[in-house]
PDB file of N, CA and C in Angstrom:
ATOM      1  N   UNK A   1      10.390  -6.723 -20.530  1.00  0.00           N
ATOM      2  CA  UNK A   1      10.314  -5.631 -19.568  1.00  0.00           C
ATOM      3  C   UNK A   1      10.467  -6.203 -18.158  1.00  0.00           C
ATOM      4  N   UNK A   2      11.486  -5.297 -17.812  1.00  0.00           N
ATOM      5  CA  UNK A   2      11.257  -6.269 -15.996  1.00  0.00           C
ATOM      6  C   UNK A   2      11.011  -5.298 -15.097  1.00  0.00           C
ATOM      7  N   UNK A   3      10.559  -5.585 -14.171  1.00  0.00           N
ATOM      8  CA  UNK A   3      10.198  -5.033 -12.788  1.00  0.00           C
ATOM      9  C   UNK A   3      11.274  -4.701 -12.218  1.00  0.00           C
ATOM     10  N   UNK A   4      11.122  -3.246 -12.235  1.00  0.00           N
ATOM     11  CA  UNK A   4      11.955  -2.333 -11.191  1.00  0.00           C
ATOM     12  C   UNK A   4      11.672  -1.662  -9.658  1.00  0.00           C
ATOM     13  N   UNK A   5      12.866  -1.096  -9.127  1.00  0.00           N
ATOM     14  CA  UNK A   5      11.831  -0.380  -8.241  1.00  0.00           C
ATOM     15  C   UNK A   5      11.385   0.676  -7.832  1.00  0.00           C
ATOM     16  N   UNK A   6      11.503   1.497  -9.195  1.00  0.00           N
ATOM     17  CA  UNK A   6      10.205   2.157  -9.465  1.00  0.00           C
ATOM     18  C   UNK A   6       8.769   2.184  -9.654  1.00  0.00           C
ATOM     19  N   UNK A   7       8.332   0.520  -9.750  1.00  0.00           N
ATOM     20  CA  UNK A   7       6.987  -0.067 -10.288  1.00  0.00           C
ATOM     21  C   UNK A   7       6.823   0.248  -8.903  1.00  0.00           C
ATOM     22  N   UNK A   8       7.663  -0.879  -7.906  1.00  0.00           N
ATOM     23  CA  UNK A   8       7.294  -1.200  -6.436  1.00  0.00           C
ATOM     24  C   UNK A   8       7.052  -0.043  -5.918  1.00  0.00           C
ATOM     25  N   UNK A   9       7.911   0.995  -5.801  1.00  0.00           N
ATOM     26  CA  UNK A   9       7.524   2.591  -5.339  1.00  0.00           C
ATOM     27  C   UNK A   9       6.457   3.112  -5.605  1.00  0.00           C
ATOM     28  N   UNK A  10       6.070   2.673  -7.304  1.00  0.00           N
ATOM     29  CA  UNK A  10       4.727   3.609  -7.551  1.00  0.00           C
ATOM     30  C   UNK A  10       3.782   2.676  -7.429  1.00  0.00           C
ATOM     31  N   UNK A  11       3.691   1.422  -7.355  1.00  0.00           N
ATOM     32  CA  UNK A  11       2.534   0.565  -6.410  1.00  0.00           C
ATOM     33  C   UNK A  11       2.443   1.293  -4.676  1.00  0.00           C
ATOM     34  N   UNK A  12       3.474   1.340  -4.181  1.00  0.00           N
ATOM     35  CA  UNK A  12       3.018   1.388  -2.814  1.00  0.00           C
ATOM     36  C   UNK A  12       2.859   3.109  -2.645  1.00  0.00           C
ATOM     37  N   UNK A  13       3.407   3.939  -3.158  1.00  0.00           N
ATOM     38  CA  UNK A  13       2.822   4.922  -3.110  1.00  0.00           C
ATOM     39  C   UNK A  13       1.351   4.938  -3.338  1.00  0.00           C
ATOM     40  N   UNK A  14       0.745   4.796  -4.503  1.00  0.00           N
ATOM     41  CA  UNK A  14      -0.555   4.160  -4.926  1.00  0.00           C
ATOM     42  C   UNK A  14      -1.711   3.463  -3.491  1.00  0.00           C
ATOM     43  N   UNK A  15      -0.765   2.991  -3.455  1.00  0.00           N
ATOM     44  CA  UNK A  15      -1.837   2.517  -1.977  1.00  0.00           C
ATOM     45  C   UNK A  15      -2.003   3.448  -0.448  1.00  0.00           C
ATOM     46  N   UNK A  16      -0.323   3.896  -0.512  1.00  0.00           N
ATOM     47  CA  UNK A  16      -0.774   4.480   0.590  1.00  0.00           C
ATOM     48  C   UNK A  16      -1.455   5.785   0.564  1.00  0.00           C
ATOM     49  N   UNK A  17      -1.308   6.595  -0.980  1.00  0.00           N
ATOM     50  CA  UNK A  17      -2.294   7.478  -1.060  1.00  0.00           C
ATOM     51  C   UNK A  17      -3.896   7.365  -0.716  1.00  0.00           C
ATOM     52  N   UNK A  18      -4.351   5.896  -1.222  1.00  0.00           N
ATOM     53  CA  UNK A  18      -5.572   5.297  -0.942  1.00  0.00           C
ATOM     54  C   UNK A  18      -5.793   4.970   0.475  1.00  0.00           C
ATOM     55  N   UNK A  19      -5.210   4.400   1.182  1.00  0.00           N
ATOM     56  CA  UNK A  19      -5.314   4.439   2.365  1.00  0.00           C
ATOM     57  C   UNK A  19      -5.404   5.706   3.294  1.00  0.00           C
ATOM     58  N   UNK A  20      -4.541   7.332   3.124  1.00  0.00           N
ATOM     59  CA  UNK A  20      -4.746   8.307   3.423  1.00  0.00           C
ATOM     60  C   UNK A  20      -6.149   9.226   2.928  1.00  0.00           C
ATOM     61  N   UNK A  21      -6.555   8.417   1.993  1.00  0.00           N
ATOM     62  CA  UNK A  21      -7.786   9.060   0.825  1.00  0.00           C
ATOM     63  C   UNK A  21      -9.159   8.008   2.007  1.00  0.00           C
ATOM     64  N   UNK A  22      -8.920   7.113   2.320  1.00  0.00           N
ATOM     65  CA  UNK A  22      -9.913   6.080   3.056  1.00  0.00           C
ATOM     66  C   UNK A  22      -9.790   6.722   4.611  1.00  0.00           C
ATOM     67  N   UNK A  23      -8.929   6.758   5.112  1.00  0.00           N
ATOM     68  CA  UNK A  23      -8.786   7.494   6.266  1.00  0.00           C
ATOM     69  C   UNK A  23      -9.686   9.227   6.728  1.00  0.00           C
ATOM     70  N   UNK A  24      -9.058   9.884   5.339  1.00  0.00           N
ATOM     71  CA  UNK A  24     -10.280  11.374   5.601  1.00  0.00           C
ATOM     72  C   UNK A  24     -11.071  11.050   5.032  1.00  0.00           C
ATOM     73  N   UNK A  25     -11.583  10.513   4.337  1.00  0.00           N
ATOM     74  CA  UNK A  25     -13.182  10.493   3.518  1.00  0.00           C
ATOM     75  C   UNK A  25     -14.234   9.417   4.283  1.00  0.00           C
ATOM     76  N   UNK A  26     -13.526   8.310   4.426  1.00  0.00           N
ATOM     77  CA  UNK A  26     -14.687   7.256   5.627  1.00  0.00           C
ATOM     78  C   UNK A  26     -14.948   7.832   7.091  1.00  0.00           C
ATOM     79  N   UNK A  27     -16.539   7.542   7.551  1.00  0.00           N
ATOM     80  CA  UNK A  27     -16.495   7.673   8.836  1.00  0.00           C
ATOM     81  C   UNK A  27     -16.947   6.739   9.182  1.00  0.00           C
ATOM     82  N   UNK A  28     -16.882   5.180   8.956  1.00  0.00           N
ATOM     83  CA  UNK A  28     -16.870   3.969   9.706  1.00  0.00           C
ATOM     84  C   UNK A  28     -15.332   3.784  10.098  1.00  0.00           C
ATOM     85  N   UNK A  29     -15.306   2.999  11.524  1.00  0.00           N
ATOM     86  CA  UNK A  29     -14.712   2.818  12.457  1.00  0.00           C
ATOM     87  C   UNK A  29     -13.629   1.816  11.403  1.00  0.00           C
ATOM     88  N   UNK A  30     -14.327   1.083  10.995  1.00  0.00           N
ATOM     89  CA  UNK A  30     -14.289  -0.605  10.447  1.00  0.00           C
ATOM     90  C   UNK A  30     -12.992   0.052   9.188  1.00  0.00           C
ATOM     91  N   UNK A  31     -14.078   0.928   8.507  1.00  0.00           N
ATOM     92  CA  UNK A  31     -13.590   1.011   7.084  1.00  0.00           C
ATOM     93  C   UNK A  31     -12.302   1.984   6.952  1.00  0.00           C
ATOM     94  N   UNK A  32     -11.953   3.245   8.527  1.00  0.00           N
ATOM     95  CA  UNK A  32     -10.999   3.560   9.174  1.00  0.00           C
ATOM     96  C   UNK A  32      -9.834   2.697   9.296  1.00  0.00           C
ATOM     97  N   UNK A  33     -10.201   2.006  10.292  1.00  0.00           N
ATOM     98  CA  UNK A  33      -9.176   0.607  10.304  1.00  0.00           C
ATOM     99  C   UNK A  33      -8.160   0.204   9.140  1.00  0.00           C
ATOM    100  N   UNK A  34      -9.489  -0.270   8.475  1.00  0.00           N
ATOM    101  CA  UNK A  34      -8.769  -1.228   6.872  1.00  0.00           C
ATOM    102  C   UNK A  34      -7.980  -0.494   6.413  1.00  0.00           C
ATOM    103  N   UNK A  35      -8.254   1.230   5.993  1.00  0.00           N
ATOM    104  CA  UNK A  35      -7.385   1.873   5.490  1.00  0.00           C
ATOM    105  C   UNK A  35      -5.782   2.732   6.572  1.00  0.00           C
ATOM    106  N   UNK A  36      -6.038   2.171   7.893  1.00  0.00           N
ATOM    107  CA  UNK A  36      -5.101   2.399   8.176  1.00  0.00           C
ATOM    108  C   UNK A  36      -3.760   1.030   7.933  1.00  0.00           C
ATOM    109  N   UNK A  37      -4.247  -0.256   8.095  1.00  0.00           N
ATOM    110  CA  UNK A  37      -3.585  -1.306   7.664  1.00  0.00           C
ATOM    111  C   UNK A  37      -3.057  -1.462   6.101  1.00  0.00           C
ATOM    112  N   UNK A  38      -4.013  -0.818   5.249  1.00  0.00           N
ATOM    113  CA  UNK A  38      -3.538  -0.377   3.603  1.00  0.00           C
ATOM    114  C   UNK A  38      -2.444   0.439   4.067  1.00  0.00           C
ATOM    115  N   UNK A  39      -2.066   1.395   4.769  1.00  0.00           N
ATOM    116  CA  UNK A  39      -0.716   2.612   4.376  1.00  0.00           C
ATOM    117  C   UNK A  39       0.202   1.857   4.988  1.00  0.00           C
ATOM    118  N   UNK A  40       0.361   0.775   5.658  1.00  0.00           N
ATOM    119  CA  UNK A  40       1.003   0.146   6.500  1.00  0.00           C
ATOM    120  C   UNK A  40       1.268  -0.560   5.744  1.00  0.00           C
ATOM    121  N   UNK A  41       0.590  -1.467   5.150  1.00  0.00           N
ATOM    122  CA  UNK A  41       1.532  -2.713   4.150  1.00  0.00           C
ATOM    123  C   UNK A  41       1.999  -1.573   3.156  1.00  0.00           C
ATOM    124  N   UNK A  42       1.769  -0.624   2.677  1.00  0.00           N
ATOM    125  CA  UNK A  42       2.291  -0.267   1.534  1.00  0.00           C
ATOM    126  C   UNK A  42       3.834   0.303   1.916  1.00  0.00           C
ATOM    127  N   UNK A  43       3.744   0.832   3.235  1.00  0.00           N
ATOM    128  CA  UNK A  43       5.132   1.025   3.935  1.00  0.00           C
ATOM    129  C   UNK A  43       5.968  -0.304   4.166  1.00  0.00           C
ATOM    130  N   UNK A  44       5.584  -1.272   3.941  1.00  0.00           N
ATOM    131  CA  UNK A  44       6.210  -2.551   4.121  1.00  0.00           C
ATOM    132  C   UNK A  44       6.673  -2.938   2.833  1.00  0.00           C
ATOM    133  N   UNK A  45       5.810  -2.805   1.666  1.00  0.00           N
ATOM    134  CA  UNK A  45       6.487  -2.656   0.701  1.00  0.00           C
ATOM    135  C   UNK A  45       7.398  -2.200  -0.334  1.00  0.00           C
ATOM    136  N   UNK A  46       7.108  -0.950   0.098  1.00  0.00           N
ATOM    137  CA  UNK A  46       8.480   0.042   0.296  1.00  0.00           C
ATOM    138  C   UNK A  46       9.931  -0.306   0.444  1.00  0.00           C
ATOM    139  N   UNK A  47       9.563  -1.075   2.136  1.00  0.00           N
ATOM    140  CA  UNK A  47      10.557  -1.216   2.468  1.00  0.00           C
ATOM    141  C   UNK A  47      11.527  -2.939   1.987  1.00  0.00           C
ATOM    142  N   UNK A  48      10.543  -3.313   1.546  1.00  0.00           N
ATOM    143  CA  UNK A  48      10.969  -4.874   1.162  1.00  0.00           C
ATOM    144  C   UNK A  48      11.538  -4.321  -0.300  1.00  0.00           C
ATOM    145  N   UNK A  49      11.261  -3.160  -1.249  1.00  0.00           N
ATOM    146  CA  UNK A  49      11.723  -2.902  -2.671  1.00  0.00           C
ATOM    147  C   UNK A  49      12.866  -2.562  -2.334  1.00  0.00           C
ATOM    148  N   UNK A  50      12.977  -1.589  -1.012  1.00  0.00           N
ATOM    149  CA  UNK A  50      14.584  -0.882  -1.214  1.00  0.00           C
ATOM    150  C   UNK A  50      15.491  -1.971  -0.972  1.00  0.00           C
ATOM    151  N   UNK A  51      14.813  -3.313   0.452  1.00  0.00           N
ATOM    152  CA  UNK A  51      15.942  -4.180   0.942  1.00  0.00           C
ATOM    153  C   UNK A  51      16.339  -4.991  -0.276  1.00  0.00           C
ATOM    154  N   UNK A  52      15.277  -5.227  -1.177  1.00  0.00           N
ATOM    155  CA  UNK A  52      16.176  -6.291  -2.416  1.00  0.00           C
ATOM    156  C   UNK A  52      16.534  -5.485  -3.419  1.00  0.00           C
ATOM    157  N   UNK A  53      16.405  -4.062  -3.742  1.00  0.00           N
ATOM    158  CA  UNK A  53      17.343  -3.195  -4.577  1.00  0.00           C
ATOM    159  C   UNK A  53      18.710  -3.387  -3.668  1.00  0.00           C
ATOM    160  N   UNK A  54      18.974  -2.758  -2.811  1.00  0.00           N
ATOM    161  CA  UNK A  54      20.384  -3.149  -2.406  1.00  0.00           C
ATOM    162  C   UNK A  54      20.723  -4.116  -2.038  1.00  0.00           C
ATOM    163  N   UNK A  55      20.177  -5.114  -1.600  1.00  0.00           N
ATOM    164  CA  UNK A  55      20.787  -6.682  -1.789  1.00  0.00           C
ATOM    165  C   UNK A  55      21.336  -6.637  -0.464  1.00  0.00           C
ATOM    166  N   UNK A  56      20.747  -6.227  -0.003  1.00  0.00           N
ATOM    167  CA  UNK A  56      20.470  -6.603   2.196  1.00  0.00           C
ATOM    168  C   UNK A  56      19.201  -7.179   2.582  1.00  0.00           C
ATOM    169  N   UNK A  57      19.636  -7.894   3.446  1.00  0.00           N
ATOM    170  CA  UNK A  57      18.101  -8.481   4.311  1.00  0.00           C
ATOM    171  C   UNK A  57      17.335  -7.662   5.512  1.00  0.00           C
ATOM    172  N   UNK A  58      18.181  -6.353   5.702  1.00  0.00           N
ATOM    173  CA  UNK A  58      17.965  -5.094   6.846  1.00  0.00           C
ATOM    174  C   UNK A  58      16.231  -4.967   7.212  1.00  0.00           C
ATOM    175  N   UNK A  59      16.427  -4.692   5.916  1.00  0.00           N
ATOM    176  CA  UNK A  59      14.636  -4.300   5.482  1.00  0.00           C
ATOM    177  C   UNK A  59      13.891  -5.184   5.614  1.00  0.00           C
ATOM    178  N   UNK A  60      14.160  -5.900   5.183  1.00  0.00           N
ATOM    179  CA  UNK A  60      12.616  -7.499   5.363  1.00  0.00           C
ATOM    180  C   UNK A  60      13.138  -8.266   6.586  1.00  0.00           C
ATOM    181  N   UNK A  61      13.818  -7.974   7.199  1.00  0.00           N
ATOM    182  CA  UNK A  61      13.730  -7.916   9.005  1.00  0.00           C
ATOM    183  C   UNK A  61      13.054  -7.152   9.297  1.00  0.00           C
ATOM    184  N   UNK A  62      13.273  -5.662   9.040  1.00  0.00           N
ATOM    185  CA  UNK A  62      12.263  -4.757   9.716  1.00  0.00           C
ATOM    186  C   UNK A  62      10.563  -5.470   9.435  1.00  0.00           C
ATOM    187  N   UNK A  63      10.487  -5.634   8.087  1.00  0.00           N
ATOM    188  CA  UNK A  63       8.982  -5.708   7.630  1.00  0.00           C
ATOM    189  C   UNK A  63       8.440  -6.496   8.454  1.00  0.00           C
ATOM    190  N   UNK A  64       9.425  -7.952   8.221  1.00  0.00           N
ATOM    191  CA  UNK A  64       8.848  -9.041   9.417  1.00  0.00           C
ATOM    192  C   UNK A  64       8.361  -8.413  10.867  1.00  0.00           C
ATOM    193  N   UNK A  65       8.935  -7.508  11.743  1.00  0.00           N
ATOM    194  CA  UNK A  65       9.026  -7.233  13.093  1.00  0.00           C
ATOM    195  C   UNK A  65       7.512  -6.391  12.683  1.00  0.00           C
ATOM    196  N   UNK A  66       7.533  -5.575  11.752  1.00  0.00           N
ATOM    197  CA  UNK A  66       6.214  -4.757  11.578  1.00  0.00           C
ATOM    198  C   UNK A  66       5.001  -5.321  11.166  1.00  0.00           C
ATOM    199  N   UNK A  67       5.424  -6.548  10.617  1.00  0.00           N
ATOM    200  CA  UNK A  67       3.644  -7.160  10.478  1.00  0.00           C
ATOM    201  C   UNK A  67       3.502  -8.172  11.670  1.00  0.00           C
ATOM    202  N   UNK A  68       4.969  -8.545  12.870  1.00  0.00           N
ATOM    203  CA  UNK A  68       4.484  -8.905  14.035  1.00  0.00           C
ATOM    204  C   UNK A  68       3.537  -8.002  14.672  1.00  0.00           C
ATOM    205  N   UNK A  69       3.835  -6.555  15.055  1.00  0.00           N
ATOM    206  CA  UNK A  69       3.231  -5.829  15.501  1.00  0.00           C
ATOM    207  C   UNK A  69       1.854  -5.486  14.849  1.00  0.00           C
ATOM    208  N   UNK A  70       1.308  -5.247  13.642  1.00  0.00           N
ATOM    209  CA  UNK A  70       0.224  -4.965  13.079  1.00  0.00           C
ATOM    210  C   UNK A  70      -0.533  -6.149  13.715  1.00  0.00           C
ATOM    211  N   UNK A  71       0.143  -7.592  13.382  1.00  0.00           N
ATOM    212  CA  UNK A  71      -0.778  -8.363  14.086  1.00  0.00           C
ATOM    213  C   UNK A  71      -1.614  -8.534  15.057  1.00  0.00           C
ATOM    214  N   UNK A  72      -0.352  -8.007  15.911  1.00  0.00           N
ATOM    215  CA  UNK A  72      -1.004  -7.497  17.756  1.00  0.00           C
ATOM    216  C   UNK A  72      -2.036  -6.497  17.257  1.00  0.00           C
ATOM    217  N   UNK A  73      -1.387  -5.624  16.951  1.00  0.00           N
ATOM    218  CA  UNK A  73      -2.432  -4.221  16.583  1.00  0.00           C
ATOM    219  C   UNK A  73      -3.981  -4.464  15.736  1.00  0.00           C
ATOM    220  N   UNK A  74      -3.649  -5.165  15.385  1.00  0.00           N
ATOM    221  CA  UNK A  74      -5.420  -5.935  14.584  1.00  0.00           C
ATOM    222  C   UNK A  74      -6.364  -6.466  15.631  1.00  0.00           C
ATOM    223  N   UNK A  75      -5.673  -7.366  16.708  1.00  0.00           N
ATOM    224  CA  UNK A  75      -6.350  -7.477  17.525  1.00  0.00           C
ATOM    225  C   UNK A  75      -6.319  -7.102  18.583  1.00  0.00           C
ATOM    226  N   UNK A  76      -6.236  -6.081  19.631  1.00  0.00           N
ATOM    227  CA  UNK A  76      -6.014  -4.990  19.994  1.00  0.00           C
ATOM    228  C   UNK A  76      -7.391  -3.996  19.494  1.00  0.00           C
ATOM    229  N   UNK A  77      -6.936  -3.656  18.320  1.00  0.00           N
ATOM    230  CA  UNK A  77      -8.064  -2.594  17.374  1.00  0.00           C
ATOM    231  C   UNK A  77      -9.035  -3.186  17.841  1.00  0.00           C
ATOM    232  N   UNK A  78      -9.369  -4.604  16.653  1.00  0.00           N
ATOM    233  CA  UNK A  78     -10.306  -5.232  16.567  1.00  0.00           C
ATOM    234  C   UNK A  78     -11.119  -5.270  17.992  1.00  0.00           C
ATOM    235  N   UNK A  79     -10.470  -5.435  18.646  1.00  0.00           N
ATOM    236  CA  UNK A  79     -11.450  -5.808  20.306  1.00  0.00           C
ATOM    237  C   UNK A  79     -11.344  -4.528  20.648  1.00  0.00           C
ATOM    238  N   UNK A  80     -10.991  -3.492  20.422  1.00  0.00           N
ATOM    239  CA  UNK A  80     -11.648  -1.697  20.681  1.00  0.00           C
ATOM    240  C   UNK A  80     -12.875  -1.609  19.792  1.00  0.00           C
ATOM    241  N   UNK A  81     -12.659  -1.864  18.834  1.00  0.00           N
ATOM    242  CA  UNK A  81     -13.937  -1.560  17.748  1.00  0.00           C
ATOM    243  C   UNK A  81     -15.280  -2.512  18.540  1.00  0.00           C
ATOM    244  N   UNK A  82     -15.021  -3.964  18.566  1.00  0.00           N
ATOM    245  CA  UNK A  82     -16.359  -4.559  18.990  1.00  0.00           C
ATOM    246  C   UNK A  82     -16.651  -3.911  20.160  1.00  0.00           C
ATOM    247  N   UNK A  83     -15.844  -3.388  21.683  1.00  0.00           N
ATOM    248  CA  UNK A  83     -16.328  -2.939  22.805  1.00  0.00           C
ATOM    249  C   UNK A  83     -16.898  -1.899  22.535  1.00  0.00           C
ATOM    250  N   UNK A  84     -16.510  -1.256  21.699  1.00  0.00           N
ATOM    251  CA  UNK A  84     -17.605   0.255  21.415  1.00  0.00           C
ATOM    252  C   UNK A  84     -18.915  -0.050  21.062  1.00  0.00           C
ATOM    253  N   UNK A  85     -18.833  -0.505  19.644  1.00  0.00           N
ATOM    254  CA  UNK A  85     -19.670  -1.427  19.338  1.00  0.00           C
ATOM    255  C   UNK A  85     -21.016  -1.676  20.300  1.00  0.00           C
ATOM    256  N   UNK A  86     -20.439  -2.950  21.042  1.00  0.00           N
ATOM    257  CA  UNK A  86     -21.240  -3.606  22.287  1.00  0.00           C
ATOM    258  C   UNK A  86     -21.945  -2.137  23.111  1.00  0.00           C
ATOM    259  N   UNK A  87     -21.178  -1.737  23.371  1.00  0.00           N
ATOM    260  CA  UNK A  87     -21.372  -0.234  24.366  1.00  0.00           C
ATOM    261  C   UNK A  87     -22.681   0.920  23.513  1.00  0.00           C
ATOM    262  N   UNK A  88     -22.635   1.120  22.402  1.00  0.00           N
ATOM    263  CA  UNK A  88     -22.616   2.287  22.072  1.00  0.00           C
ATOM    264  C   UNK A  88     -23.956   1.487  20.607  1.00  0.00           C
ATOM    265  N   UNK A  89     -23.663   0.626  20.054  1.00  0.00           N
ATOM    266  CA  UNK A  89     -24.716   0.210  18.821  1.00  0.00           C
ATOM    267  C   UNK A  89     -24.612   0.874  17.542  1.00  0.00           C
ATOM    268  N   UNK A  90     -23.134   1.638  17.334  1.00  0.00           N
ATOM    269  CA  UNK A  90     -22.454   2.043  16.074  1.00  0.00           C
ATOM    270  C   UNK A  90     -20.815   1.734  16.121  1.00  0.00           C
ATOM    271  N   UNK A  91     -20.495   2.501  14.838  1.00  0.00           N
ATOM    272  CA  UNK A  91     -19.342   2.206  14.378  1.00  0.00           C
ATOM    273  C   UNK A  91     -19.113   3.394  13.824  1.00  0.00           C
ATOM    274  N   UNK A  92     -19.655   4.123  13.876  1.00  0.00           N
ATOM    275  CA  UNK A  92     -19.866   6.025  12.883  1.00  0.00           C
ATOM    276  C   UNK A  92     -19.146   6.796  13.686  1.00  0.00           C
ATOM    277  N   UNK A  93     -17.727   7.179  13.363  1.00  0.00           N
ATOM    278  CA  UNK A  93     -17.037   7.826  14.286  1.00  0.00           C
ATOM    279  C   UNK A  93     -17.586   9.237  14.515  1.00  0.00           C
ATOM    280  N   UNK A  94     -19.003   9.786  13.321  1.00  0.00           N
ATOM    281  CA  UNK A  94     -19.465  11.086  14.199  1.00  0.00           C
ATOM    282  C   UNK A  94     -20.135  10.493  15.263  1.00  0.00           C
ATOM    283  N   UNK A  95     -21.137   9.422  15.376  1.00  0.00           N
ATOM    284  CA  UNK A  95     -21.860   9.143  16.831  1.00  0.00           C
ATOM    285  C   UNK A  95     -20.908   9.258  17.836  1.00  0.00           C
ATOM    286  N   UNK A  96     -19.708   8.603  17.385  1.00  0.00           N
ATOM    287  CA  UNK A  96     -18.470   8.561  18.926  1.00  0.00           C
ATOM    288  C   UNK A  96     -18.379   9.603  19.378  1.00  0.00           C
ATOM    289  N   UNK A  97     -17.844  10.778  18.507  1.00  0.00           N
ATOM    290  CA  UNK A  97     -17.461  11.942  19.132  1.00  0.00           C
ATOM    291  C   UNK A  97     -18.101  12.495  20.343  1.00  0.00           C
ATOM    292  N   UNK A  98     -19.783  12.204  19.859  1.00  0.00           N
ATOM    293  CA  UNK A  98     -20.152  13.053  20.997  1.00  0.00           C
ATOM    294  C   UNK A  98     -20.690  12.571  21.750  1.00  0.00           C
ATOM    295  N   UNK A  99     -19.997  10.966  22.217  1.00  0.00           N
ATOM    296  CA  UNK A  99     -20.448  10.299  23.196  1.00  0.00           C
ATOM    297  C   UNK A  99     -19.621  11.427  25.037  1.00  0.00           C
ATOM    298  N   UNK A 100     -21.121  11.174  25.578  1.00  0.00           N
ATOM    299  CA  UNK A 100     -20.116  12.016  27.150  1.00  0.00           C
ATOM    300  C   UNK A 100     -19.357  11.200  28.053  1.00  0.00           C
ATOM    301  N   UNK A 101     -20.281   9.459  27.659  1.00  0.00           N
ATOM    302  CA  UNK A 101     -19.479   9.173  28.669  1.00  0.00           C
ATOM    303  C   UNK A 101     -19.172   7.611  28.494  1.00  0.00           C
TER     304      UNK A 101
END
């Protein structure tokens, strides 16, 4: 049996459902995060199944340029999350909401 990319499709579908499922159901900041970086690699994987189904490197250029950016974006996040954090003594995006100031 070999790996198609249909497996790869229904792996990363699979995740990014989970990641959209982690996104409305968590209200940590933290655990927000993680599942926004889950729909993101799974879009990367996506895109790395279609570039070696058609037998271009298009796609895993893109992927590369997109986990440059997630990178930034991790830390970026990451140092939003601790300043709140520091500020505020949660991570519970209901406490945030109804911060005034």
């Amino acid at each position: 049996m070999s790996v198609g990319l249909e497996h790869y499709l229904a792996v990363s579908g699979i995740l990014f459902c989970l990641g959209v499922l982690g996104v409305i159901l968590r209200r940590n900041l933290l655990n927000l995060y993680m599942s926004l970086e889950v729909m993101l690699n799974a879009a990367n994987l996506a895109l790395v199944a279609f570039a070696r189904y058609n037998g271009d490197l298009n796609g895993q250029v893109l992927v590369f340029f997109v986990i440059t950016v997630a990178a930034a974006e991790v830390a970026v996040g990451l140092a939003l999350i601790v300043a709140l954090y520091r500020k505020c003594r949660t991570t519970w995006v209901d406490d945030l909401a109804t911060m005034k100031h």
